[in-house]
PDB file of N, CA and C in Angstrom:
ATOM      1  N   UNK A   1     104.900  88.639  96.748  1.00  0.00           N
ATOM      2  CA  UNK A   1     104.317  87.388  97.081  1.00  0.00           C
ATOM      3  C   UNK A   1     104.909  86.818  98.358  1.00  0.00           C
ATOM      4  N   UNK A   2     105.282  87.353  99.070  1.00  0.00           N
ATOM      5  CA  UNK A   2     106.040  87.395 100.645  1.00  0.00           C
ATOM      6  C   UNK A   2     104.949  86.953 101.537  1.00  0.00           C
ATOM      7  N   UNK A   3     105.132  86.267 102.064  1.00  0.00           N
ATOM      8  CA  UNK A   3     104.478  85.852 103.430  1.00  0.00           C
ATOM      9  C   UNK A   3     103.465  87.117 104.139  1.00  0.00           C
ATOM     10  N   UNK A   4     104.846  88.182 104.151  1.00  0.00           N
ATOM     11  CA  UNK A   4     104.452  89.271 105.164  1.00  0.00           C
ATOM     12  C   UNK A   4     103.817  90.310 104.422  1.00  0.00           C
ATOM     13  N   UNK A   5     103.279  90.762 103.211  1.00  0.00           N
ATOM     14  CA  UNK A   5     102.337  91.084 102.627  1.00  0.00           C
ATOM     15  C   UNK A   5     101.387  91.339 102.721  1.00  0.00           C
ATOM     16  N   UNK A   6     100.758  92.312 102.384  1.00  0.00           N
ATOM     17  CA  UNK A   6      98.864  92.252 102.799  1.00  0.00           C
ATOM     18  C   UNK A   6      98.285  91.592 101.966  1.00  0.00           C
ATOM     19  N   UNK A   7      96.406  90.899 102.813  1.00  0.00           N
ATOM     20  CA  UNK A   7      96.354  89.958 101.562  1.00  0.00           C
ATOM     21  C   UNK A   7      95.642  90.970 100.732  1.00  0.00           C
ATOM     22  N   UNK A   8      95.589  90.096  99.717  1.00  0.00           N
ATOM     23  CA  UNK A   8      95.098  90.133  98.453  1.00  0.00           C
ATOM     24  C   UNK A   8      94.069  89.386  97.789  1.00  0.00           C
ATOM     25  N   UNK A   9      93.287  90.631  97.232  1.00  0.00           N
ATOM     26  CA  UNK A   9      91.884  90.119  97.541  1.00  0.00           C
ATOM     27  C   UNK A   9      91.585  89.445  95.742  1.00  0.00           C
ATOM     28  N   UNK A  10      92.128  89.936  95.336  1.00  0.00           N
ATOM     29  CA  UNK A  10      92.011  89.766  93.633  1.00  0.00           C
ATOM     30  C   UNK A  10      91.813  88.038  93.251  1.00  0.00           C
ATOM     31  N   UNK A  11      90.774  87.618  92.542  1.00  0.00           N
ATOM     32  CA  UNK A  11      90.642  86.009  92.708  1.00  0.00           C
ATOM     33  C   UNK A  11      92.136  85.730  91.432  1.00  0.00           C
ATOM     34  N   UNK A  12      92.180  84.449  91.686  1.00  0.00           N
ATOM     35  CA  UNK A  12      93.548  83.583  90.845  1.00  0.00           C
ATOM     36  C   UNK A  12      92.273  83.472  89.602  1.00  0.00           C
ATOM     37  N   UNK A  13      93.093  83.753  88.821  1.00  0.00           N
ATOM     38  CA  UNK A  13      92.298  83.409  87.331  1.00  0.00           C
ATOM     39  C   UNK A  13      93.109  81.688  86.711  1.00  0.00           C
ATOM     40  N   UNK A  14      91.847  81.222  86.855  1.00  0.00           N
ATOM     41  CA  UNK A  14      92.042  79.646  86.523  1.00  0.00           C
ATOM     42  C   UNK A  14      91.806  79.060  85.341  1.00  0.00           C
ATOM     43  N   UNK A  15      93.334  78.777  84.683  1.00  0.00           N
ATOM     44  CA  UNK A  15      93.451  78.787  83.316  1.00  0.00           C
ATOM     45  C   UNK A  15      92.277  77.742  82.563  1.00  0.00           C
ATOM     46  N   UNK A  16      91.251  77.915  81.351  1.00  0.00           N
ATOM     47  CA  UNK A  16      90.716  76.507  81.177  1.00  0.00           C
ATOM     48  C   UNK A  16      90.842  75.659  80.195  1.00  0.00           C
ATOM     49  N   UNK A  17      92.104  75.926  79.825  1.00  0.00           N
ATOM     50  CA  UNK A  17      92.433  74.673  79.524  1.00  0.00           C
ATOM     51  C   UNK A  17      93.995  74.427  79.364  1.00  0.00           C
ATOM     52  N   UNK A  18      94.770  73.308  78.987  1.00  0.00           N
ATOM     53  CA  UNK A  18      96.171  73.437  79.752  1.00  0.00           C
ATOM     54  C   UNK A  18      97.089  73.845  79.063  1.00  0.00           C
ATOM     55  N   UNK A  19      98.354  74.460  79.429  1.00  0.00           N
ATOM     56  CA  UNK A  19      99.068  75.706  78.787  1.00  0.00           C
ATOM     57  C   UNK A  19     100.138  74.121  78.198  1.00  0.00           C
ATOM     58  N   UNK A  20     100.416  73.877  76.709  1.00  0.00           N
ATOM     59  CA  UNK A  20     101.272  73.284  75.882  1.00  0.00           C
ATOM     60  C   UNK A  20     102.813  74.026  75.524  1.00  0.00           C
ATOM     61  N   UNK A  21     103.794  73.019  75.565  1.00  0.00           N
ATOM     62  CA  UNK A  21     104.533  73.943  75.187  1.00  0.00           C
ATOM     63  C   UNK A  21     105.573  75.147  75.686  1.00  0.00           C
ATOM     64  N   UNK A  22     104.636  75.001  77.057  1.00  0.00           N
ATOM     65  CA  UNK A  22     105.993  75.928  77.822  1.00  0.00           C
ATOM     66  C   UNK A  22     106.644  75.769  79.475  1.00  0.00           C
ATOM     67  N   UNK A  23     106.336  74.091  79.304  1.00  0.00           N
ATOM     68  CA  UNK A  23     106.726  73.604  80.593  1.00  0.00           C
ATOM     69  C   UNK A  23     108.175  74.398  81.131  1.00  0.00           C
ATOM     70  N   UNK A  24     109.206  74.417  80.054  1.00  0.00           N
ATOM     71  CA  UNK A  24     110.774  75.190  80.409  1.00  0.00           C
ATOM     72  C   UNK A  24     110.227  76.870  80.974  1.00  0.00           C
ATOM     73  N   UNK A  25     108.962  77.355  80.524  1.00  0.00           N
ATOM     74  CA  UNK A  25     109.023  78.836  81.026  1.00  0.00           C
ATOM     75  C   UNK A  25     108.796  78.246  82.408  1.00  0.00           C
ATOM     76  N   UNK A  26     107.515  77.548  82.730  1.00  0.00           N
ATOM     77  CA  UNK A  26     106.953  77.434  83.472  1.00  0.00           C
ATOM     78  C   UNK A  26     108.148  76.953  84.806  1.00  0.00           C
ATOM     79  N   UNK A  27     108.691  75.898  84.105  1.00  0.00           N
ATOM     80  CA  UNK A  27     109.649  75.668  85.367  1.00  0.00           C
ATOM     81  C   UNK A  27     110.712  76.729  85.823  1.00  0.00           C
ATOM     82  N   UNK A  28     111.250  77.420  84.725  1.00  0.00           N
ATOM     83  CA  UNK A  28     112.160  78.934  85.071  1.00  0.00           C
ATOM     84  C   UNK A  28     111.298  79.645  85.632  1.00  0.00           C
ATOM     85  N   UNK A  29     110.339  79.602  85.789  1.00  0.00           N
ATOM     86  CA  UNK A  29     109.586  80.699  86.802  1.00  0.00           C
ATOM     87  C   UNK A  29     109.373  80.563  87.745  1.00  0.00           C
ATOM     88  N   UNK A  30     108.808  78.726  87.833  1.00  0.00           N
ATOM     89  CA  UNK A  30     108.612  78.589  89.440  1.00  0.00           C
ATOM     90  C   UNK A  30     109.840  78.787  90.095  1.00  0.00           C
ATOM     91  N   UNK A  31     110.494  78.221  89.626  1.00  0.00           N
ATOM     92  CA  UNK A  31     112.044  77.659  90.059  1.00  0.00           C
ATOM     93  C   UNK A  31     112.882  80.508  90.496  1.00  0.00           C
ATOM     94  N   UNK A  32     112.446  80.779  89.613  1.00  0.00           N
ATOM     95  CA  UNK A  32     112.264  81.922  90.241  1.00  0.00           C
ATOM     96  C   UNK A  32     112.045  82.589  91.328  1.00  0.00           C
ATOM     97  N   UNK A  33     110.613  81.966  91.555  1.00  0.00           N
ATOM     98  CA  UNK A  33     110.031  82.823  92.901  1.00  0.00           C
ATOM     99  C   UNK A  33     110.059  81.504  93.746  1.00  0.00           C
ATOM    100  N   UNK A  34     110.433  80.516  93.700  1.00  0.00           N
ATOM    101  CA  UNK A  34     111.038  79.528  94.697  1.00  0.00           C
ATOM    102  C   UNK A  34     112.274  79.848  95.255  1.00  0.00           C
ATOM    103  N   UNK A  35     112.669  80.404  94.515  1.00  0.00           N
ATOM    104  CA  UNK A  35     114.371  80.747  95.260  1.00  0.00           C
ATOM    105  C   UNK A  35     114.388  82.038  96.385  1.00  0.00           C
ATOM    106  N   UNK A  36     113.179  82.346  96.371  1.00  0.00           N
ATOM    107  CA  UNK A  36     113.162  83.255  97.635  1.00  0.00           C
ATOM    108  C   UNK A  36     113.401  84.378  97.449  1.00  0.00           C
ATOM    109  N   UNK A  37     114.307  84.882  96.482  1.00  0.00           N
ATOM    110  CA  UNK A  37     114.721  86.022  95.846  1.00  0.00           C
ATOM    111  C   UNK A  37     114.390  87.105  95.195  1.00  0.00           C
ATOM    112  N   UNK A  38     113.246  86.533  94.570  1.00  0.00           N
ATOM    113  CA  UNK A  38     112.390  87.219  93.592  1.00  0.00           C
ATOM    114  C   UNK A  38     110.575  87.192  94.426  1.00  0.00           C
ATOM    115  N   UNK A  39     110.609  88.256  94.345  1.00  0.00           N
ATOM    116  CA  UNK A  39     108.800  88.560  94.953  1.00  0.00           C
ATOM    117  C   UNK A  39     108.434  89.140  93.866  1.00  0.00           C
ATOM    118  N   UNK A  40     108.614  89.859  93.418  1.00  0.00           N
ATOM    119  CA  UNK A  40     107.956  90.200  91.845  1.00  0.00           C
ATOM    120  C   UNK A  40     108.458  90.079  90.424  1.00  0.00           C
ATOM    121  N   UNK A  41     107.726  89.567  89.789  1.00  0.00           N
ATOM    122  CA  UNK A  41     108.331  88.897  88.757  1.00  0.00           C
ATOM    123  C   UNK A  41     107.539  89.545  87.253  1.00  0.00           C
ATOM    124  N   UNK A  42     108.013  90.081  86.118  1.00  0.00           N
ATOM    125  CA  UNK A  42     107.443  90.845  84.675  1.00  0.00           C
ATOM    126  C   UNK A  42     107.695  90.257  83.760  1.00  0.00           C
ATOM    127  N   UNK A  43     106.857  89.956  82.995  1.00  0.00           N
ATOM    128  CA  UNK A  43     106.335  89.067  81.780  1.00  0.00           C
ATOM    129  C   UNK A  43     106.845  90.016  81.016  1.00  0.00           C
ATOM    130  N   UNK A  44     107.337  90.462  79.907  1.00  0.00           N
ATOM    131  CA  UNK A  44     107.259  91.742  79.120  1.00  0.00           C
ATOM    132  C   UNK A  44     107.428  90.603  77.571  1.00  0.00           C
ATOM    133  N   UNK A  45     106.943  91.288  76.372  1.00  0.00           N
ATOM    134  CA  UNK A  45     106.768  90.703  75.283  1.00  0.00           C
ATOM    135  C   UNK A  45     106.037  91.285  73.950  1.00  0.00           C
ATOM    136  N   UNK A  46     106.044  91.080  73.231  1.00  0.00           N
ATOM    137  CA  UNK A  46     105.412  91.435  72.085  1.00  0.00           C
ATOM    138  C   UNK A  46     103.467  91.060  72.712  1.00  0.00           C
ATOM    139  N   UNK A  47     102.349  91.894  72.299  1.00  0.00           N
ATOM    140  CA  UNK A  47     101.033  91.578  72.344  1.00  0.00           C
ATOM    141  C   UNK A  47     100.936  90.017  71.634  1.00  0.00           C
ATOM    142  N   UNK A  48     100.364  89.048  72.386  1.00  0.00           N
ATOM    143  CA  UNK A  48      99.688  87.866  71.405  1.00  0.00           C
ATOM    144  C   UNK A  48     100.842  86.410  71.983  1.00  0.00           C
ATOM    145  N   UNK A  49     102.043  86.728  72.611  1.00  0.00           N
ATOM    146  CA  UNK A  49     102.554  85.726  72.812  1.00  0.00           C
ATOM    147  C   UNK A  49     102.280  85.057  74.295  1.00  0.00           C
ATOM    148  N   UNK A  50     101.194  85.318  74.542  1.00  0.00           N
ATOM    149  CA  UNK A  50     100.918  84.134  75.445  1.00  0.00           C
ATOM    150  C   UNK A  50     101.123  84.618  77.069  1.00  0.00           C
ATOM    151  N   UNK A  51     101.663  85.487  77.346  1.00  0.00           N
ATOM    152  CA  UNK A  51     102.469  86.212  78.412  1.00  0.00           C
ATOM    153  C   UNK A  51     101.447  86.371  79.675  1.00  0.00           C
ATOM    154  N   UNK A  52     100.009  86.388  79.455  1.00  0.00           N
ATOM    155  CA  UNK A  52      98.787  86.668  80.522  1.00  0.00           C
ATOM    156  C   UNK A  52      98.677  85.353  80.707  1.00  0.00           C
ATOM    157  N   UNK A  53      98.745  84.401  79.647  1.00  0.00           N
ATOM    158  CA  UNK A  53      97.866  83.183  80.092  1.00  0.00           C
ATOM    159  C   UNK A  53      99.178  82.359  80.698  1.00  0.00           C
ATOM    160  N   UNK A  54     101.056  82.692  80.207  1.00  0.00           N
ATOM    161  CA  UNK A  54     101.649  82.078  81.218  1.00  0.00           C
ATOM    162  C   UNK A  54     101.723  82.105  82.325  1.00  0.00           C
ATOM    163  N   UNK A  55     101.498  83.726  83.084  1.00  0.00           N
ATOM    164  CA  UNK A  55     101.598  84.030  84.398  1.00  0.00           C
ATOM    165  C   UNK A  55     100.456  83.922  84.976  1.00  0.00           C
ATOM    166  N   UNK A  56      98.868  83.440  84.165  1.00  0.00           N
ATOM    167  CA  UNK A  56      97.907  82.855  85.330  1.00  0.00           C
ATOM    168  C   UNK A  56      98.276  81.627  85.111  1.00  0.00           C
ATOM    169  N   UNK A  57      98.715  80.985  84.395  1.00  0.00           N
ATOM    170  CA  UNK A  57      98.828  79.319  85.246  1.00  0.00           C
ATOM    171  C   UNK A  57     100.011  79.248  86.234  1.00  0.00           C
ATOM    172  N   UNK A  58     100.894  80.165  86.291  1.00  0.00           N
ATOM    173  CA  UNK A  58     101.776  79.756  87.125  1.00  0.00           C
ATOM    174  C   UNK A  58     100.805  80.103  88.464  1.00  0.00           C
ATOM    175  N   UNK A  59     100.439  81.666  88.558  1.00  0.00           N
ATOM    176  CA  UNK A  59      99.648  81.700  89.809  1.00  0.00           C
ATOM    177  C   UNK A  59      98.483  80.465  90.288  1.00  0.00           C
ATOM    178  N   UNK A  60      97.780  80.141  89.287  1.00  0.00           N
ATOM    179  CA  UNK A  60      97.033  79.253  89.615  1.00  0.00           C
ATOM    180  C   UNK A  60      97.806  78.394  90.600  1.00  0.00           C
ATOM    181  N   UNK A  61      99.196  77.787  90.000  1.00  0.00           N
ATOM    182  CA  UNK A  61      99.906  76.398  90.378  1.00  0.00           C
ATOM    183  C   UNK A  61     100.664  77.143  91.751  1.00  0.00           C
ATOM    184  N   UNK A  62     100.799  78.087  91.838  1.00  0.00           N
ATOM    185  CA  UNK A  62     101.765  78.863  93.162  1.00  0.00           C
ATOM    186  C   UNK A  62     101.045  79.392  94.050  1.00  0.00           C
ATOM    187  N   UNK A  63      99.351  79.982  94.092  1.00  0.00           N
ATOM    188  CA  UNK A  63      98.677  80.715  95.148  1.00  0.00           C
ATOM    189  C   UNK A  63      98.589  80.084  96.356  1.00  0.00           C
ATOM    190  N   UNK A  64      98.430  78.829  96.242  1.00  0.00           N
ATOM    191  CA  UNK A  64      98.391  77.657  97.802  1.00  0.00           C
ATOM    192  C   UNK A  64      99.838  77.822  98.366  1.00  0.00           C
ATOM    193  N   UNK A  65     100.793  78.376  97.804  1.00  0.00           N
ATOM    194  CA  UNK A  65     102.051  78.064  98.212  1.00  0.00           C
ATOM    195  C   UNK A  65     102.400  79.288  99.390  1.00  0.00           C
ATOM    196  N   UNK A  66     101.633  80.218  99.240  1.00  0.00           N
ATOM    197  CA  UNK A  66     101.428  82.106  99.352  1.00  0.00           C
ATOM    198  C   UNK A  66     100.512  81.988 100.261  1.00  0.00           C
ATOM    199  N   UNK A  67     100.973  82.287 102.056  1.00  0.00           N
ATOM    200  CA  UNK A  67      99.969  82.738 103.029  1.00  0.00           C
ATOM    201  C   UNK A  67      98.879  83.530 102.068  1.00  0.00           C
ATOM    202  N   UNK A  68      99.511  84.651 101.312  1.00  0.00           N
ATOM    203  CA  UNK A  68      98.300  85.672 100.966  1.00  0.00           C
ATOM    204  C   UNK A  68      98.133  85.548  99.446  1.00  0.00           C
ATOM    205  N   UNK A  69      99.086  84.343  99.227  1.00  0.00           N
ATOM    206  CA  UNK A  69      98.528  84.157  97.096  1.00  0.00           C
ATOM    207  C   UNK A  69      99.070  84.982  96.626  1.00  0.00           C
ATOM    208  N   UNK A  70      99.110  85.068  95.409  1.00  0.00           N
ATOM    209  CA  UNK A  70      99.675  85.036  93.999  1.00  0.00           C
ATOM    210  C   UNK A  70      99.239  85.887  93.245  1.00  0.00           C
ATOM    211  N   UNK A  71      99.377  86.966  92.631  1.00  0.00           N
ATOM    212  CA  UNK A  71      98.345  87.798  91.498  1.00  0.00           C
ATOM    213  C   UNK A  71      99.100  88.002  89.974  1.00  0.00           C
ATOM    214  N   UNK A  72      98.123  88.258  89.270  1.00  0.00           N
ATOM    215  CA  UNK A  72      98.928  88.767  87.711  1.00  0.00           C
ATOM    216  C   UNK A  72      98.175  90.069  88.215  1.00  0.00           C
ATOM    217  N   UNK A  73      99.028  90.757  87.355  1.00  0.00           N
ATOM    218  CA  UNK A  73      98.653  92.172  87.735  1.00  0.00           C
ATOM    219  C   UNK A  73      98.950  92.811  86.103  1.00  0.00           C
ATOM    220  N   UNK A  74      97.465  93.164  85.279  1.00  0.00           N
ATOM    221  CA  UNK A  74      97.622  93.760  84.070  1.00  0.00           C
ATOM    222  C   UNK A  74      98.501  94.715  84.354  1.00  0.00           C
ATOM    223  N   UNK A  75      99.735  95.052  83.355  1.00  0.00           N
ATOM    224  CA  UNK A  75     100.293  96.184  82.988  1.00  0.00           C
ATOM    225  C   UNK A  75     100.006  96.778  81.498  1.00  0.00           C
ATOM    226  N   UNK A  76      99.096  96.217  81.177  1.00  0.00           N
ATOM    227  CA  UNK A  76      99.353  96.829  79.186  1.00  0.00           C
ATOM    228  C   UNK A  76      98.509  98.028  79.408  1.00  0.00           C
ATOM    229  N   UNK A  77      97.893  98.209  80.073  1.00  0.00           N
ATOM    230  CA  UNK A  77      96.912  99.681  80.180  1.00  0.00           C
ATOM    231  C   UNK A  77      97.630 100.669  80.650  1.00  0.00           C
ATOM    232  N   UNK A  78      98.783 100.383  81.049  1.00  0.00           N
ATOM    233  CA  UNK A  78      99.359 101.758  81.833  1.00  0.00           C
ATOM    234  C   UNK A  78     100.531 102.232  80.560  1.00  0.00           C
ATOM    235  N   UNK A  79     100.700 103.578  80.809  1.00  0.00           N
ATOM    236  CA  UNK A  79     101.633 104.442  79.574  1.00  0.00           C
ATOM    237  C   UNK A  79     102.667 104.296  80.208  1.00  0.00           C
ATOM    238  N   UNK A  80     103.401 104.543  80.823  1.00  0.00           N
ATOM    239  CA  UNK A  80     104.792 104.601  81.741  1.00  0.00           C
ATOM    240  C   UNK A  80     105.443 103.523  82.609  1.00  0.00           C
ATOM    241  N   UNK A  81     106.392 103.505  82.831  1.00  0.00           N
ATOM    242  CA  UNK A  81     106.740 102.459  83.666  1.00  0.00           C
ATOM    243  C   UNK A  81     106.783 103.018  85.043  1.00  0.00           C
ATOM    244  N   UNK A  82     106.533 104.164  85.317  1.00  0.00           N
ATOM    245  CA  UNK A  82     106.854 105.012  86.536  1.00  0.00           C
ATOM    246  C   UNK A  82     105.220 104.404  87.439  1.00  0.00           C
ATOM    247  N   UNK A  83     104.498 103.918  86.475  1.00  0.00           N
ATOM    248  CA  UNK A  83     102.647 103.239  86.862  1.00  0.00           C
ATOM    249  C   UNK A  83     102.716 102.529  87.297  1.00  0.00           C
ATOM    250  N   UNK A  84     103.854 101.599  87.552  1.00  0.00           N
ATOM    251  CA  UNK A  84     103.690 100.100  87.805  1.00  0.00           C
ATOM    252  C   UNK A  84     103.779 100.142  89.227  1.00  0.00           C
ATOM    253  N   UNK A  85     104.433 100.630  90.031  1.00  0.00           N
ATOM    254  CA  UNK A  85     103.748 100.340  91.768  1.00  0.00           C
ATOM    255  C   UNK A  85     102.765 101.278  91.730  1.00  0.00           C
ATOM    256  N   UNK A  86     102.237 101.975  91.249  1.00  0.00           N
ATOM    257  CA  UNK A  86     101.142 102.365  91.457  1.00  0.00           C
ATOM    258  C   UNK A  86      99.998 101.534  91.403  1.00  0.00           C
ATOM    259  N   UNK A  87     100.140 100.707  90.130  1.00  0.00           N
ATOM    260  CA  UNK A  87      98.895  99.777  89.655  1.00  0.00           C
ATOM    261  C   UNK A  87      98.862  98.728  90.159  1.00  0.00           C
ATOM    262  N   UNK A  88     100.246  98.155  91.120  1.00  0.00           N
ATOM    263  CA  UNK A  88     100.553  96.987  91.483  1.00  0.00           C
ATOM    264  C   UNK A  88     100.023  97.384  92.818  1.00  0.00           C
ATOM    265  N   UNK A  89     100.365  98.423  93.913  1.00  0.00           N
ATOM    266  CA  UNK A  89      99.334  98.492  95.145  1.00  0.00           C
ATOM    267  C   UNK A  89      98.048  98.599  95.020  1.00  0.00           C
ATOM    268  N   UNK A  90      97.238  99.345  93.698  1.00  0.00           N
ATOM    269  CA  UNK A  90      95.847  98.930  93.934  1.00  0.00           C
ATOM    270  C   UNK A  90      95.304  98.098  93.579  1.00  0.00           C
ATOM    271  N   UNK A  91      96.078  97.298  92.619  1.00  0.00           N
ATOM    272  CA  UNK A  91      95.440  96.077  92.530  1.00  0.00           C
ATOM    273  C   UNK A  91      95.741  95.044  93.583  1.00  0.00           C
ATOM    274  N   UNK A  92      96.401  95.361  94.318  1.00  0.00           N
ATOM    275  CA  UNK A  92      96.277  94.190  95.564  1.00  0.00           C
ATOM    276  C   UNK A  92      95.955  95.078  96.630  1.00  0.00           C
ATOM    277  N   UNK A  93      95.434  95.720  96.621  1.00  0.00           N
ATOM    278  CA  UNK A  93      94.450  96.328  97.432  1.00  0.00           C
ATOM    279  C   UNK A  93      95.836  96.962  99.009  1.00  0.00           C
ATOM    280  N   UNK A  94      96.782  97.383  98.268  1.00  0.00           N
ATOM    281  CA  UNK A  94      98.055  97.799  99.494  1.00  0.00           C
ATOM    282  C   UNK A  94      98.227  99.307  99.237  1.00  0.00           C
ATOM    283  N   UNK A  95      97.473 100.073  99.892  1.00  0.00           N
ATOM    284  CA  UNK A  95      98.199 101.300  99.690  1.00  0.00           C
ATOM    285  C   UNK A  95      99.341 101.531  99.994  1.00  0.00           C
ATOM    286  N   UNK A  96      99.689 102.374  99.185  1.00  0.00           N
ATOM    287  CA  UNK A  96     101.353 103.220  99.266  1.00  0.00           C
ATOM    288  C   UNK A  96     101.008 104.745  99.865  1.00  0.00           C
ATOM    289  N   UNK A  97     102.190 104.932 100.557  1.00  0.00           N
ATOM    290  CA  UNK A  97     101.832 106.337 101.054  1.00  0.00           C
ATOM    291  C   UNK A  97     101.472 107.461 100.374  1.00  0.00           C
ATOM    292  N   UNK A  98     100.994 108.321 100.241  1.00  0.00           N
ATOM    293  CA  UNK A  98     100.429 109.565  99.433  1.00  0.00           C
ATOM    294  C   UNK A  98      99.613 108.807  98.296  1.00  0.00           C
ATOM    295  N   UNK A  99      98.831 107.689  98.338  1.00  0.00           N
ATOM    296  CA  UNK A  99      98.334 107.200  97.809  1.00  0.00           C
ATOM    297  C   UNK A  99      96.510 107.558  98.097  1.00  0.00           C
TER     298      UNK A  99
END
C-alpha cells in the first residue's frame, strides 16, 4: 500500500452496514499501516469471525489515504502459503517476474 506501487485496479468493497464491536481491531490496524512500517498486513482466523468484513472497512476508511488505494486480497482459496505473492500480484494487477 506504498505510494510507489502500481495502481490497483480492484474496486474497495464498501461495507453496508457498520462494523460493531471492533473499533480496538480497527484502531490497531489503522494505527499499523499508519506507522509506515507495515505495507502488508494478514487477517488469519478461524472461517466466520468476521476477518473479510474487518479488512474491507478498514480499506474502505484507508483507500483515500493511498496514491494507488487499498485492497483485501482473498486468501482462503489458495492451498499453500508459498500462493500468497502470487495471488497478491494478480490481484493487483503487478506482475512478478516469471510470472
Amino acid at each position: 500500500m506504498a505510494k510507489t506501487t502500481p495502481s490497483v485496479t480492484s474496486p474497495v468493497a464498501v461495507p453496508v452496514a457498520p462494523l460493531h464491536g471492533r473499533d480496538d481491531d480497527l484502531a490497531r490496524i489503522r494505527s499499523l499501516l499508519d506507522s509506515g512500517q507495515v505495507r502488508l498486513l494478514t487477517l488469519v482466523g478461524p472461517g466466520g469471525f468476521g476477518k473479510t468484513r474487518l479488512s474491507d472497512s478498514v480499506v474502505a476508511a484507508i483507500a483515500k489515504d493511498y496514491a494507488d488505494g487499498a485492497v483485501t486480497i482473498p486468501l482462503a482459496p489458495l492451498q499453500d502459503a508459498g500462493e500468497v505473492l502470487l495471488a497478491a500480484s494478480r490481484h493487483c494487477d503487478a506482475p512478478i517476474e516469471g510470472d
